[in-house]
PDB file of N, CA and C in Angstrom:
ATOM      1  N   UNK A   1      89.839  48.907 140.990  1.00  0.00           N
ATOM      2  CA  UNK A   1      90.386  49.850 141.952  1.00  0.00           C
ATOM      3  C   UNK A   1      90.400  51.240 141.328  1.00  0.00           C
ATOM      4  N   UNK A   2      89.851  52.285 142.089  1.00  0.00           N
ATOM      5  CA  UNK A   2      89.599  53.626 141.626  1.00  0.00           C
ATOM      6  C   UNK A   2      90.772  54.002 141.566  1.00  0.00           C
ATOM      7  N   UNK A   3      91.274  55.288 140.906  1.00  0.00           N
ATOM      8  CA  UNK A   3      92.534  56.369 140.771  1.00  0.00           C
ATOM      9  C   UNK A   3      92.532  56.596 142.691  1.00  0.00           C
ATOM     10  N   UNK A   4      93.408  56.905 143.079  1.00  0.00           N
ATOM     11  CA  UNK A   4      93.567  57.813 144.460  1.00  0.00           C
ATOM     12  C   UNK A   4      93.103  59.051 144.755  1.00  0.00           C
ATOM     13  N   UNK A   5      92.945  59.974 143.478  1.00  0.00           N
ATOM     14  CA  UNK A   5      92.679  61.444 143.416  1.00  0.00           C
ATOM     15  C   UNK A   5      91.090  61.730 143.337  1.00  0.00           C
ATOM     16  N   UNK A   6      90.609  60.451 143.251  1.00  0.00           N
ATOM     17  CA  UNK A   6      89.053  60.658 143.197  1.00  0.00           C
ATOM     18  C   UNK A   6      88.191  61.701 144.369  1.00  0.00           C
ATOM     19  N   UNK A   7      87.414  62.235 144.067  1.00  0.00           N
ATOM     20  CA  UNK A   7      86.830  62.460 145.439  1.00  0.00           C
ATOM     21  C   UNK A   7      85.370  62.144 145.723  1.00  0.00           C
ATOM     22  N   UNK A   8      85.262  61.643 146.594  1.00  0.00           N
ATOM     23  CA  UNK A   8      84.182  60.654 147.066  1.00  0.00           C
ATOM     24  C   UNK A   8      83.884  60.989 148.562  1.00  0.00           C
ATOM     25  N   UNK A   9      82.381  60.695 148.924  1.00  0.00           N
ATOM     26  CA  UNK A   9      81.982  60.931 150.538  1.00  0.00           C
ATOM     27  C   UNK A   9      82.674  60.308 151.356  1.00  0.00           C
ATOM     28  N   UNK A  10      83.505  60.677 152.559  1.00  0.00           N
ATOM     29  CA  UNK A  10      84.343  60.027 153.649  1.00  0.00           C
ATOM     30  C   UNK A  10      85.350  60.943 152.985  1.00  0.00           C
ATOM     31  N   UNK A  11      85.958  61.636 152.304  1.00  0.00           N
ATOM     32  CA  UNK A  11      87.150  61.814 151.993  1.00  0.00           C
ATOM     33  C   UNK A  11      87.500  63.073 152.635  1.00  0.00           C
ATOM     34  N   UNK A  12      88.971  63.146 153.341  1.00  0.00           N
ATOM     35  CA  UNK A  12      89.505  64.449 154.311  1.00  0.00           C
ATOM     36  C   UNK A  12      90.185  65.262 153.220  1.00  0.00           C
ATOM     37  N   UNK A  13      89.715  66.313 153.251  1.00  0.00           N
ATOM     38  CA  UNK A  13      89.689  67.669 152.394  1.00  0.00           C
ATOM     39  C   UNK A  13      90.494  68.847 152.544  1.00  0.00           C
ATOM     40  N   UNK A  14      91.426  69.658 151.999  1.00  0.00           N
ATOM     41  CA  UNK A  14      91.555  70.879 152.235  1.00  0.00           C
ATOM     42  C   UNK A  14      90.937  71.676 150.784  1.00  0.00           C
ATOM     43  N   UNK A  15      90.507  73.178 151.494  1.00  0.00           N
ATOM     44  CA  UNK A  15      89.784  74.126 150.918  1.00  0.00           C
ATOM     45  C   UNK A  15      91.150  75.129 149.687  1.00  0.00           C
ATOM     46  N   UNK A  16      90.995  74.972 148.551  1.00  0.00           N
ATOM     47  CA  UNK A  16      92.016  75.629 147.962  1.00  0.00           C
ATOM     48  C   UNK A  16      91.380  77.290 147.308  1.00  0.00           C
ATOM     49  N   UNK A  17      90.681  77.348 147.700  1.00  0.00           N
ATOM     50  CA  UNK A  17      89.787  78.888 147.232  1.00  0.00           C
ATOM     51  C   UNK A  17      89.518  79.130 148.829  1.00  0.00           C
ATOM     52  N   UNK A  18      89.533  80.391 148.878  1.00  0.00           N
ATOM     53  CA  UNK A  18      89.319  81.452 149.972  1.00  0.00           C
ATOM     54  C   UNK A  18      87.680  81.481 149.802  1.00  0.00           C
ATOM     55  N   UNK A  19      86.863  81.631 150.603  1.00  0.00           N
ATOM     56  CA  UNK A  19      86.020  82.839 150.529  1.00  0.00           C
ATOM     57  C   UNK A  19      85.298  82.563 152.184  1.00  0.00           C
ATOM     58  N   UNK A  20      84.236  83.696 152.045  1.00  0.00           N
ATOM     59  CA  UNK A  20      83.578  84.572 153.080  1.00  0.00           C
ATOM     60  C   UNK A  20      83.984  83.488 154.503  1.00  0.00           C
ATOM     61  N   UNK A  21      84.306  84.013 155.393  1.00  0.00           N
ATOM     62  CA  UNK A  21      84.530  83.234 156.189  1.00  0.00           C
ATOM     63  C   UNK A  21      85.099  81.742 156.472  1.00  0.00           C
ATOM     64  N   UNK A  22      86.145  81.608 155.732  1.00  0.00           N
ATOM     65  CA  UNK A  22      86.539  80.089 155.336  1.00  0.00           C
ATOM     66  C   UNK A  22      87.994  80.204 155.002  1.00  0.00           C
ATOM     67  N   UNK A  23      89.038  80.582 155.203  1.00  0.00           N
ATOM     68  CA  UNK A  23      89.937  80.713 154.600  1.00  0.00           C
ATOM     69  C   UNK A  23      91.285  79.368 154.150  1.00  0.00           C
ATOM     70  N   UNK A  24      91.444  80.172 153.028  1.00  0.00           N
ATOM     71  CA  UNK A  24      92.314  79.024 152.095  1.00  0.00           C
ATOM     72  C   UNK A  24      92.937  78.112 152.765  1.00  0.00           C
ATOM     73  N   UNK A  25      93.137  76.786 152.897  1.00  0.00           N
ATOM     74  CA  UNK A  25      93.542  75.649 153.681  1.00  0.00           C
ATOM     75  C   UNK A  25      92.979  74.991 155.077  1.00  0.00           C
ATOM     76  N   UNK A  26      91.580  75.264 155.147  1.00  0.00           N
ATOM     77  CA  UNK A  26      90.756  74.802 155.527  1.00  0.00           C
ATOM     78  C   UNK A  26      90.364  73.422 155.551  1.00  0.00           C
ATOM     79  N   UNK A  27      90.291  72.385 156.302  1.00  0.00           N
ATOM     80  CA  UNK A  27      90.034  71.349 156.381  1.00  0.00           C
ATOM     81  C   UNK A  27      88.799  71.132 156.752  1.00  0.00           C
ATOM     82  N   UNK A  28      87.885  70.074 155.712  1.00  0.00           N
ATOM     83  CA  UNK A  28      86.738  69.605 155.991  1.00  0.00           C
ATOM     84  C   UNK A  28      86.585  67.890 154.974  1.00  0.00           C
ATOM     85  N   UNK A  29      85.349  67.591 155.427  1.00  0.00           N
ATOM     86  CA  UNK A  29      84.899  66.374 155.265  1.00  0.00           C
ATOM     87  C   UNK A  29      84.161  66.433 153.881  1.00  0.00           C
ATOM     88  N   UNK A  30      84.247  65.454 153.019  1.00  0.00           N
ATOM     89  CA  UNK A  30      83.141  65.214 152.090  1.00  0.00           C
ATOM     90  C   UNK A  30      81.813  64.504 152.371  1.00  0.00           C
ATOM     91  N   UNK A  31      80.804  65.316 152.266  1.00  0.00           N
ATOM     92  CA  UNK A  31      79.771  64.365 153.331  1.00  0.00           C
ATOM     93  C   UNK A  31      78.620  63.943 151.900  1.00  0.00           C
ATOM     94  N   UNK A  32      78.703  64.511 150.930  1.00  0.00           N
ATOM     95  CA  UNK A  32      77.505  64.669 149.936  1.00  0.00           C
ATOM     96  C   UNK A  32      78.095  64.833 148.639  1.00  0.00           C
ATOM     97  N   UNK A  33      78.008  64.301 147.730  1.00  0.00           N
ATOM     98  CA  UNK A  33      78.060  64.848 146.277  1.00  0.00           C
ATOM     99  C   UNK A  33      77.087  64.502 144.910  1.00  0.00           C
ATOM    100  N   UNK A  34      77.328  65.858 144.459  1.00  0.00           N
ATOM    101  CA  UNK A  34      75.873  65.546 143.251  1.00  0.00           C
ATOM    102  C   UNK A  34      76.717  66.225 141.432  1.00  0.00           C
ATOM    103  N   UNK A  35      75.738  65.513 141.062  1.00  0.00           N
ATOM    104  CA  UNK A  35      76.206  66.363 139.345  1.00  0.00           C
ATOM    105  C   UNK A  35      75.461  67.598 138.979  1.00  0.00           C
ATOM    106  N   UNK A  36      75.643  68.446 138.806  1.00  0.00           N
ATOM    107  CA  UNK A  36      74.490  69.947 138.601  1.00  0.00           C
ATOM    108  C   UNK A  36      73.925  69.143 137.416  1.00  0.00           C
ATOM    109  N   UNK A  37      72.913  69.748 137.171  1.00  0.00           N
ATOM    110  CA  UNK A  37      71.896  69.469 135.750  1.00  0.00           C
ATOM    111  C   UNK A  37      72.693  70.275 134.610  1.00  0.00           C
ATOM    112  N   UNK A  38      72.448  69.489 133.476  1.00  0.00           N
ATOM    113  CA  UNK A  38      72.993  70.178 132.370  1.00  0.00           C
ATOM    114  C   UNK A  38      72.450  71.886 131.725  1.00  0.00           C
ATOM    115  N   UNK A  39      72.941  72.792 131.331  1.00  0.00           N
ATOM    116  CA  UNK A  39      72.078  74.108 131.293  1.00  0.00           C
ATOM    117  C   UNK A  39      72.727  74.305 130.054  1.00  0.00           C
ATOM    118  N   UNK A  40      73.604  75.297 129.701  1.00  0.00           N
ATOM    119  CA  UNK A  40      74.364  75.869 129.002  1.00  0.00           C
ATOM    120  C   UNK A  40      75.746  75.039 128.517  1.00  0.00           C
ATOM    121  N   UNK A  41      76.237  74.258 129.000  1.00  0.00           N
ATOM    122  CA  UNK A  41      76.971  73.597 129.318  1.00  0.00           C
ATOM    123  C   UNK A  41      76.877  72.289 128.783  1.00  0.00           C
ATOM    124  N   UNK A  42      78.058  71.832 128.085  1.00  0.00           N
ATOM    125  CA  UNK A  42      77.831  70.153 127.895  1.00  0.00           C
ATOM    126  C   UNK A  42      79.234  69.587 129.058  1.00  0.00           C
ATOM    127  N   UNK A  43      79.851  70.383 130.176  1.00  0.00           N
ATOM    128  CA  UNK A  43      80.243  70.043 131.020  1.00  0.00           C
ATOM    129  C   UNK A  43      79.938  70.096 132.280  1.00  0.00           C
ATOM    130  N   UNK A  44      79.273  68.965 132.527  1.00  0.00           N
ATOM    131  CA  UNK A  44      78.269  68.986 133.923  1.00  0.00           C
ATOM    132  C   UNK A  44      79.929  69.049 135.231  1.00  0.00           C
ATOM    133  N   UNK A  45      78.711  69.806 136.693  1.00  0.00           N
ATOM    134  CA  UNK A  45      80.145  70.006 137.350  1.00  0.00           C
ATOM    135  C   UNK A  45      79.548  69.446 138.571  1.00  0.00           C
ATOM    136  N   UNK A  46      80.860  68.713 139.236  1.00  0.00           N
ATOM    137  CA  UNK A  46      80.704  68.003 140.585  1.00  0.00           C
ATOM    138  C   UNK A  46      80.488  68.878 141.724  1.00  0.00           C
ATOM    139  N   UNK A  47      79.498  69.117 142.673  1.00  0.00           N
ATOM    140  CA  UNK A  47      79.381  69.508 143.473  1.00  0.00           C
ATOM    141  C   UNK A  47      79.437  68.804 144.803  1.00  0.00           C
ATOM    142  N   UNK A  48      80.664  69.499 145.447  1.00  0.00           N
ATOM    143  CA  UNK A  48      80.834  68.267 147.149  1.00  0.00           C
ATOM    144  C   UNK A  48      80.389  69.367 148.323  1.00  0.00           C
ATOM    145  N   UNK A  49      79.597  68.536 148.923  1.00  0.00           N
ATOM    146  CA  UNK A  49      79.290  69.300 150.627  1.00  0.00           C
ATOM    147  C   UNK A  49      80.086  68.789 151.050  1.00  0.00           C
ATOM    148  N   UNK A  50      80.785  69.676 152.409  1.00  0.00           N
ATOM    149  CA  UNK A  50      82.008  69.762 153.154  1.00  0.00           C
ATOM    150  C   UNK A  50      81.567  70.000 154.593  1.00  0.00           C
ATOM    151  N   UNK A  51      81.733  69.576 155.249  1.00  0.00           N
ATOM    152  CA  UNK A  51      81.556  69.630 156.525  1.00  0.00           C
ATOM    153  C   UNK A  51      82.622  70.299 157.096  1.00  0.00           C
ATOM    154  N   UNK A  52      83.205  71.401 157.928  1.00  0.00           N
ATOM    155  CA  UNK A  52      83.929  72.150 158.401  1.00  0.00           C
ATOM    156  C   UNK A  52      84.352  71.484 159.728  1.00  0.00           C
ATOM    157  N   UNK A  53      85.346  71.581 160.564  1.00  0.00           N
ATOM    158  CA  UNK A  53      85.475  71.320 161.461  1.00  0.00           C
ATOM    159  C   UNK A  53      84.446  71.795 162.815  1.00  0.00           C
ATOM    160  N   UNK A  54      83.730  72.906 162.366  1.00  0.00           N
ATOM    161  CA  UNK A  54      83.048  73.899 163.035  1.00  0.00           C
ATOM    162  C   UNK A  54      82.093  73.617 162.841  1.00  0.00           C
ATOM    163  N   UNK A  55      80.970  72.568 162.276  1.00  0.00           N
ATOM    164  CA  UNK A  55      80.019  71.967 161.930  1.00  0.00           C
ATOM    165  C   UNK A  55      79.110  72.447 160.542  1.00  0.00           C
ATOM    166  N   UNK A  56      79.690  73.680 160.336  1.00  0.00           N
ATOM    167  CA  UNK A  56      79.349  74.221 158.639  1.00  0.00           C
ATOM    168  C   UNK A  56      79.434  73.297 157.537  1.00  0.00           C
ATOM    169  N   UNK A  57      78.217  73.368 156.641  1.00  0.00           N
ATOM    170  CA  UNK A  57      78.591  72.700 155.738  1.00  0.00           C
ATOM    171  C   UNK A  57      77.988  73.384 154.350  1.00  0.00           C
ATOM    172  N   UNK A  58      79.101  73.443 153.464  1.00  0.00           N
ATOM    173  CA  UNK A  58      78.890  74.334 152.595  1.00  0.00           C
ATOM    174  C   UNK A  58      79.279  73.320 151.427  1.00  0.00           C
ATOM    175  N   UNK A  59      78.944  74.111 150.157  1.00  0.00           N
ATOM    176  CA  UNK A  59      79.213  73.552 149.078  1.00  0.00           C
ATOM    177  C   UNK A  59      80.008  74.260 148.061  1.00  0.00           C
ATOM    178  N   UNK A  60      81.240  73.000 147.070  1.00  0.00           N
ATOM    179  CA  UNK A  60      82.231  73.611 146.744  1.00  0.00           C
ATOM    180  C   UNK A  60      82.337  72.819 145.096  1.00  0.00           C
ATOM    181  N   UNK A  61      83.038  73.026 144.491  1.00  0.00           N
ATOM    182  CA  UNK A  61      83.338  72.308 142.819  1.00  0.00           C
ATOM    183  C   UNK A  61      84.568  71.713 143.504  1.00  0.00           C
ATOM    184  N   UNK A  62      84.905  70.812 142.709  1.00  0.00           N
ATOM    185  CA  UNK A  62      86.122  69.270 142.691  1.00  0.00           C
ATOM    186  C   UNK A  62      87.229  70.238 142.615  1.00  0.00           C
ATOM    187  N   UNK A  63      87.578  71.269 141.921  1.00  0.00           N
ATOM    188  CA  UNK A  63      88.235  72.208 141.642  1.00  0.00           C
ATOM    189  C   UNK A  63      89.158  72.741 142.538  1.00  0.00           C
ATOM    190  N   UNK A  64      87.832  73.303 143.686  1.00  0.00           N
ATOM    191  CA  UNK A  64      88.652  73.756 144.700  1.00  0.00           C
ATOM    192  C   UNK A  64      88.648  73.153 146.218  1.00  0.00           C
ATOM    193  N   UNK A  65      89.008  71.800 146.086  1.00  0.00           N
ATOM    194  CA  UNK A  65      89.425  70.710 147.066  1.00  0.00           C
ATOM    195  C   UNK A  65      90.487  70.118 146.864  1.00  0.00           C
ATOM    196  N   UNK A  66      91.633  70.060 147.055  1.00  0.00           N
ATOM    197  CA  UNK A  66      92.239  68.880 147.870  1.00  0.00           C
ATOM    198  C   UNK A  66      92.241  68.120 148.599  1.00  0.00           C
ATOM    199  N   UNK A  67      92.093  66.653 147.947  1.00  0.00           N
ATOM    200  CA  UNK A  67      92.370  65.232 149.219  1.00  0.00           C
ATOM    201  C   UNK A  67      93.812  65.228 149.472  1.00  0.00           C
ATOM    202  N   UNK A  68      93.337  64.870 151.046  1.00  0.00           N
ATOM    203  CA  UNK A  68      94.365  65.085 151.903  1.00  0.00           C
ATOM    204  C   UNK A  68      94.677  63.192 152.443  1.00  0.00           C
ATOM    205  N   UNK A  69      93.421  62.280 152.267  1.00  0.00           N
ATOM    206  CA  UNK A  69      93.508  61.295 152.845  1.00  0.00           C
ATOM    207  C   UNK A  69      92.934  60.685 151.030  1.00  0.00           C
TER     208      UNK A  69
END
């Protein structure tokens, strides 16, 4: 059995970073997630697509999501 705080595709989301048209506490869907490739970095970072209520779907770091479900 996974931790609860995981975030995984199906999972109901709020947005904890502001930006361009999206503002802070925003609710969306996890529809996609990937690991960036390693570069500079020996800390690879989770990237989740979010589906907006509005049918947008943008992409965000684990960082600035909250599960809500």
């Amino acid at each position: 059995m996974s931790p609860p705080d995981i975030l995984r595709p199906g999972n109901l989301v709020r947005i904890r970073r502001a930006s361009i048209g999206v503002p802070k506490g925003t609710i969306g869907l996890i529809v996609e997630g990937f690991t960036a490739p390693l570069r500079a970095s020996n800390n690879p970072k989770e990237i989740w697509i979010v589906e907006l209520l509005n049918g947008r779907q943008l992409r965000y770091l684990g960082r600035d999501l909250e599960k809500i479900n």
